[in-house]
C-alpha atoms as a PDB file:
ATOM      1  CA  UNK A   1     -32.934  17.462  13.642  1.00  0.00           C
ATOM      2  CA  UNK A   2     -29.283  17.529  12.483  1.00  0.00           C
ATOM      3  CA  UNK A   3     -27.051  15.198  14.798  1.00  0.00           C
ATOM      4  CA  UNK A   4     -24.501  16.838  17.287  1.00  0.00           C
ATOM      5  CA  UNK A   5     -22.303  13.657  18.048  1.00  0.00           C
ATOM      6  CA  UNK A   6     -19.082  15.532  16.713  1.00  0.00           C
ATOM      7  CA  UNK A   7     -19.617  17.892  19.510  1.00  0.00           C
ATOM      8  CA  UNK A   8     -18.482  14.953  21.283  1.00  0.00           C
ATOM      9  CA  UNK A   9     -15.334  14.559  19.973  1.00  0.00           C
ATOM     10  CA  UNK A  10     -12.650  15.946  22.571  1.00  0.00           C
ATOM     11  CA  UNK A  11     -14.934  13.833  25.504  1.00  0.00           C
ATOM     12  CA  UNK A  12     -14.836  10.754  23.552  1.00  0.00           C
ATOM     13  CA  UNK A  13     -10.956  10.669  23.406  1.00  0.00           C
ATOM     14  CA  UNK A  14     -10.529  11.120  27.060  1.00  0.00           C
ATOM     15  CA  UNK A  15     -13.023   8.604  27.885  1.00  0.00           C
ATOM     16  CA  UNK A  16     -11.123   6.076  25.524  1.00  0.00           C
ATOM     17  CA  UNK A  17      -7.648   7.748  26.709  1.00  0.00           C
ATOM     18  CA  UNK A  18      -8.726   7.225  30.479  1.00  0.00           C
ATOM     19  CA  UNK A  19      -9.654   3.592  30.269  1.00  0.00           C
ATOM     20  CA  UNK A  20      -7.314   2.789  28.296  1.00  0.00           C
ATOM     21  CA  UNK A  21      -4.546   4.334  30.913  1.00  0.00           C
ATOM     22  CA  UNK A  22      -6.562   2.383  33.482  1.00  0.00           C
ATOM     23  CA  UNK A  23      -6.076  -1.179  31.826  1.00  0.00           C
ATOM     24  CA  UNK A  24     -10.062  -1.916  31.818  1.00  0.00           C
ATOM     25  CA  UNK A  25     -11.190  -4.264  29.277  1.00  0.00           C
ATOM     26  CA  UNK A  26     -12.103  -2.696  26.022  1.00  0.00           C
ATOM     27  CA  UNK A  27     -15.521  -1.072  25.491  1.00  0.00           C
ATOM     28  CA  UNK A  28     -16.100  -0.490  22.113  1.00  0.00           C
ATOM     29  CA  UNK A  29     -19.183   1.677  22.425  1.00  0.00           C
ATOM     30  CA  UNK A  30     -17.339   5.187  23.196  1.00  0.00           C
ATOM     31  CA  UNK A  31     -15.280   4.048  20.470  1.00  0.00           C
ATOM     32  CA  UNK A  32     -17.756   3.691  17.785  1.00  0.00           C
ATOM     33  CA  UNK A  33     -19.497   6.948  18.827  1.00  0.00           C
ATOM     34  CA  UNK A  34     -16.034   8.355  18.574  1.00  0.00           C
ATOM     35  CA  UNK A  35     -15.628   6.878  14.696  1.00  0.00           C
ATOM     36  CA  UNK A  36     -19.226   8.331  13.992  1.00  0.00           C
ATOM     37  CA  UNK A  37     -18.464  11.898  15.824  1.00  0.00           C
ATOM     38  CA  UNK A  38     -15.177  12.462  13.178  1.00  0.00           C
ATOM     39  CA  UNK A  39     -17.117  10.357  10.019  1.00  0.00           C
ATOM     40  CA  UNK A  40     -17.814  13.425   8.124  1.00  0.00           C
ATOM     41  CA  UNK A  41     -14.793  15.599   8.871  1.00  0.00           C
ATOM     42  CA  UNK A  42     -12.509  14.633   5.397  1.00  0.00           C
ATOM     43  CA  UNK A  43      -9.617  15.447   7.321  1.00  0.00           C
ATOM     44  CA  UNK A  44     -10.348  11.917   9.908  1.00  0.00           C
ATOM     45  CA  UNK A  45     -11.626  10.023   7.325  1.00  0.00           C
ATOM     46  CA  UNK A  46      -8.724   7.395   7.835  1.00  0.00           C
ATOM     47  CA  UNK A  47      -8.729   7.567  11.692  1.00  0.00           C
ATOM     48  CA  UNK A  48     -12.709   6.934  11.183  1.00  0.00           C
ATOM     49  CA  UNK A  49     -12.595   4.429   8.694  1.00  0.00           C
ATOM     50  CA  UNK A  50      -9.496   2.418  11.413  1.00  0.00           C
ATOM     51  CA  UNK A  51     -11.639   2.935  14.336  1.00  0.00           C
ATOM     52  CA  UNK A  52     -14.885   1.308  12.370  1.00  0.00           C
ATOM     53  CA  UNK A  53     -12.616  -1.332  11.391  1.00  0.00           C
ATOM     54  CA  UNK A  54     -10.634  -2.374  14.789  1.00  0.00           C
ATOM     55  CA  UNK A  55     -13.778  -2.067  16.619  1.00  0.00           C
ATOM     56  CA  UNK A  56     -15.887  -4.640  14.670  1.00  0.00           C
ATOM     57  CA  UNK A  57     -13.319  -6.809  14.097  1.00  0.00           C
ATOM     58  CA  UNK A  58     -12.952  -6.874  18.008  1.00  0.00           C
ATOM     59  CA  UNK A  59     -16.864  -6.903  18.595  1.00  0.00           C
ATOM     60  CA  UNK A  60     -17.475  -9.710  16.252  1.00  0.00           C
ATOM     61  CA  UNK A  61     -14.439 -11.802  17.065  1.00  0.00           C
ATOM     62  CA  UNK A  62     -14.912 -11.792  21.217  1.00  0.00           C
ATOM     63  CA  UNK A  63     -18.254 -12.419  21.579  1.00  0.00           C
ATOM     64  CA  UNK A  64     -18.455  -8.887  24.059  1.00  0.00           C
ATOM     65  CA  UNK A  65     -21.391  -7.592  25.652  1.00  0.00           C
ATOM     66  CA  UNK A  66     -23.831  -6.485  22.585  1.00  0.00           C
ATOM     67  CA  UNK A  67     -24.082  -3.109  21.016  1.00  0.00           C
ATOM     68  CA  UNK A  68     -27.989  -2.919  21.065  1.00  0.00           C
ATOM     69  CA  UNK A  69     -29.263  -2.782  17.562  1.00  0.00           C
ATOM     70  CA  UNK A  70     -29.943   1.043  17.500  1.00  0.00           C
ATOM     71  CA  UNK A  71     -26.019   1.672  18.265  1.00  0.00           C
ATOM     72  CA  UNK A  72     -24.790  -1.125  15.837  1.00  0.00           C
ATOM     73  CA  UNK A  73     -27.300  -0.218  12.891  1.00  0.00           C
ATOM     74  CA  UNK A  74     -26.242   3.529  13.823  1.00  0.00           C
ATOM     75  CA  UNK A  75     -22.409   3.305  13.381  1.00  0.00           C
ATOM     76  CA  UNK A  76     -22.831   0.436  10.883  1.00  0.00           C
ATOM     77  CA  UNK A  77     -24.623   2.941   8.839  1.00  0.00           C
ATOM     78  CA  UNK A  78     -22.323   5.737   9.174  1.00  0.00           C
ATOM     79  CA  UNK A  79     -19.535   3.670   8.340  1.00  0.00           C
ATOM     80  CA  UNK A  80     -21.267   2.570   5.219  1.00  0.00           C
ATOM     81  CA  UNK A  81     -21.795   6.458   4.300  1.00  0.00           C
ATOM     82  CA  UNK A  82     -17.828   6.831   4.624  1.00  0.00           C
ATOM     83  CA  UNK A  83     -17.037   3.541   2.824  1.00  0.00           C
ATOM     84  CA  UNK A  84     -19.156   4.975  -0.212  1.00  0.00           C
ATOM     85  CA  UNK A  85     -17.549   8.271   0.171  1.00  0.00           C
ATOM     86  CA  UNK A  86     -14.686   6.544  -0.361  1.00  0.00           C
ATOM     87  CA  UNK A  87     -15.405   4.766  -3.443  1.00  0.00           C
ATOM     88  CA  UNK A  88     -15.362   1.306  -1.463  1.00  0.00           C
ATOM     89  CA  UNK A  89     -19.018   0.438  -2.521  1.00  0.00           C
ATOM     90  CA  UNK A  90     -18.247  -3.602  -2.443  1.00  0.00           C
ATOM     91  CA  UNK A  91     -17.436  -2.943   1.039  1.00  0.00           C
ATOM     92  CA  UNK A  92     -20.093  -0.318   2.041  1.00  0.00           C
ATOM     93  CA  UNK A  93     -22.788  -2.551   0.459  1.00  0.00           C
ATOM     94  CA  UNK A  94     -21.634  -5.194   3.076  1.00  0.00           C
ATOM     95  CA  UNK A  95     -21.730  -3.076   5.826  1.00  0.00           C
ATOM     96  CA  UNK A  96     -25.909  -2.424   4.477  1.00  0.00           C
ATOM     97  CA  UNK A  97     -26.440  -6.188   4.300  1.00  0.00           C
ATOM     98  CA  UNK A  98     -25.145  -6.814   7.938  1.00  0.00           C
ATOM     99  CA  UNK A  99     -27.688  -3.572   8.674  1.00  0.00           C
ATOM    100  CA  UNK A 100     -30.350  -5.609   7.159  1.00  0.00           C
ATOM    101  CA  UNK A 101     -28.878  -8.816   9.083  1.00  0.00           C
ATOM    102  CA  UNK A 102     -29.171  -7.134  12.022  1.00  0.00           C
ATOM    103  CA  UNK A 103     -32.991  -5.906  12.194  1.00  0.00           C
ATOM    104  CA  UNK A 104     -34.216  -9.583  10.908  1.00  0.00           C
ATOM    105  CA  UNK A 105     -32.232 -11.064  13.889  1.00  0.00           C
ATOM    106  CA  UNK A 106     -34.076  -8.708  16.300  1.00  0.00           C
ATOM    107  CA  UNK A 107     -37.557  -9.716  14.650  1.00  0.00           C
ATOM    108  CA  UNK A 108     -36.643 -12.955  14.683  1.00  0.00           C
ATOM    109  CA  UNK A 109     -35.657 -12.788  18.302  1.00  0.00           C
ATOM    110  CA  UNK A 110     -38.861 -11.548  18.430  1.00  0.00           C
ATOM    111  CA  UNK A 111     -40.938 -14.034  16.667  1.00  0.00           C
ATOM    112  CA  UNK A 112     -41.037 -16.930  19.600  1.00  0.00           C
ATOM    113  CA  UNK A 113     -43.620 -14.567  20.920  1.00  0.00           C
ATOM    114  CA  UNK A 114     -47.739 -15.326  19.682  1.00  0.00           C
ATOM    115  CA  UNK A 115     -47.806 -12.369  17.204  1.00  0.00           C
ATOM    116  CA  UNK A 116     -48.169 -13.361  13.438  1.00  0.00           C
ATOM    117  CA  UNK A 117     -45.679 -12.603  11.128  1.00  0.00           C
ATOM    118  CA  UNK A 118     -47.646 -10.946   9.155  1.00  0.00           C
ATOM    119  CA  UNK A 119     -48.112  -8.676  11.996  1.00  0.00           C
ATOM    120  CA  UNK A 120     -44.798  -8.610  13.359  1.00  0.00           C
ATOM    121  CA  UNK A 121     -43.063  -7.367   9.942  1.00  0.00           C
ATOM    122  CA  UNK A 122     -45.661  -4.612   9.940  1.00  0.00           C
ATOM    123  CA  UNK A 123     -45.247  -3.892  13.710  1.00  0.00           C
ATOM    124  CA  UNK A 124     -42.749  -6.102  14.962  1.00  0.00           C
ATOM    125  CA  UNK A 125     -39.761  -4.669  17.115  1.00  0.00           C
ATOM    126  CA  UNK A 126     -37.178  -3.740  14.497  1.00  0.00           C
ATOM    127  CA  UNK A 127     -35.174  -1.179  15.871  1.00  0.00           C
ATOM    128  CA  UNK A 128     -36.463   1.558  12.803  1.00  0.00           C
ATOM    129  CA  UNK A 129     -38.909   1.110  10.520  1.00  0.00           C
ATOM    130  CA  UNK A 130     -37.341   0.239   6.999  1.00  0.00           C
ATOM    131  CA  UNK A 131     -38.042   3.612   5.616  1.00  0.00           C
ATOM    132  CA  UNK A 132     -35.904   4.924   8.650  1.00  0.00           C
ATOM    133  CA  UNK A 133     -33.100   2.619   7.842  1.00  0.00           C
ATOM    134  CA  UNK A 134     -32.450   3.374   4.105  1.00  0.00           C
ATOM    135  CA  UNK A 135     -32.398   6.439   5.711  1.00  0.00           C
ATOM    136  CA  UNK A 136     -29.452   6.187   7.924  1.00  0.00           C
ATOM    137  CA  UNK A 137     -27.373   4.640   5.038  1.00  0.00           C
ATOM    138  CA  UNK A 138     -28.227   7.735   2.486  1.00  0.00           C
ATOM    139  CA  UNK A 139     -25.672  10.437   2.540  1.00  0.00           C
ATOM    140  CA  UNK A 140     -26.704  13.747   4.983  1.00  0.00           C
ATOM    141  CA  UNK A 141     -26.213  16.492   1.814  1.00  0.00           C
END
């Protein structure tokens, strides 16, 4: 099933728009579903590849309220797909290690619990399966 974020687009900006004109502190989700909406369009590769940028610069630096690992591994992903697009593998491959980072912190979250590890690699709580994951960071063609 083909995603239909970039339908999104023009609702995005004017949630951004409208908190922004309102002063409230800075949520970065609509933000990053605004960078992965206008990814693929060549024409907003730039504004894309800025928004990634600013927004996980800001995530990582002030400690704000988590992403949830489906929405970080999601945009991460996408914004690895641009970066390679881009010919900017050193920095797309970083982008797929901090994918990686992110689904062994949420097993390892996970691991206090009584399950083996054995068993929790094979059904633990990552937020895809692996297969899934190289998935998300393989160009849609």
């Amino acid at each position: 099933v083909p995603c239909r974020i970039a339908e999104a687009e023009p609702s995005l900006r004017e949630v951004i728009r409208y908190a922004q004109g309102k002063g409230a502190n800075r949520d970065v989700t609509p933000e990053l579903f605004l960078a992965v909406a206008i990814h693929n369009a060549p024409e907003k590769g730039s504004e894309a590849l800025s928004i990634f940028t600013s927004v996980f610069d800001h995530y990582e630096r002030n400690s704000v309220p988590t992403l949830g690992p489906r929405s970080e591994l999601w945009a991460r992903a996408s914004w690895s797909r641009l970066l390679r697009r881009l010919d900017r593998v050193p920095e797309a491959e970083a982008q797929e290690a901090a994918i990686w980072y992110v689904c062994l912190t949420s097993c390892i979250s996970f691991a206090h619990s009584r399950i083996s590890s054995r068993r929790l690699i094979v059904t633990g709580p990552l937020p895809y399966s692996p297969a899934k994951i190289k998935a998300l960071m393989i160009e849609n063609r």
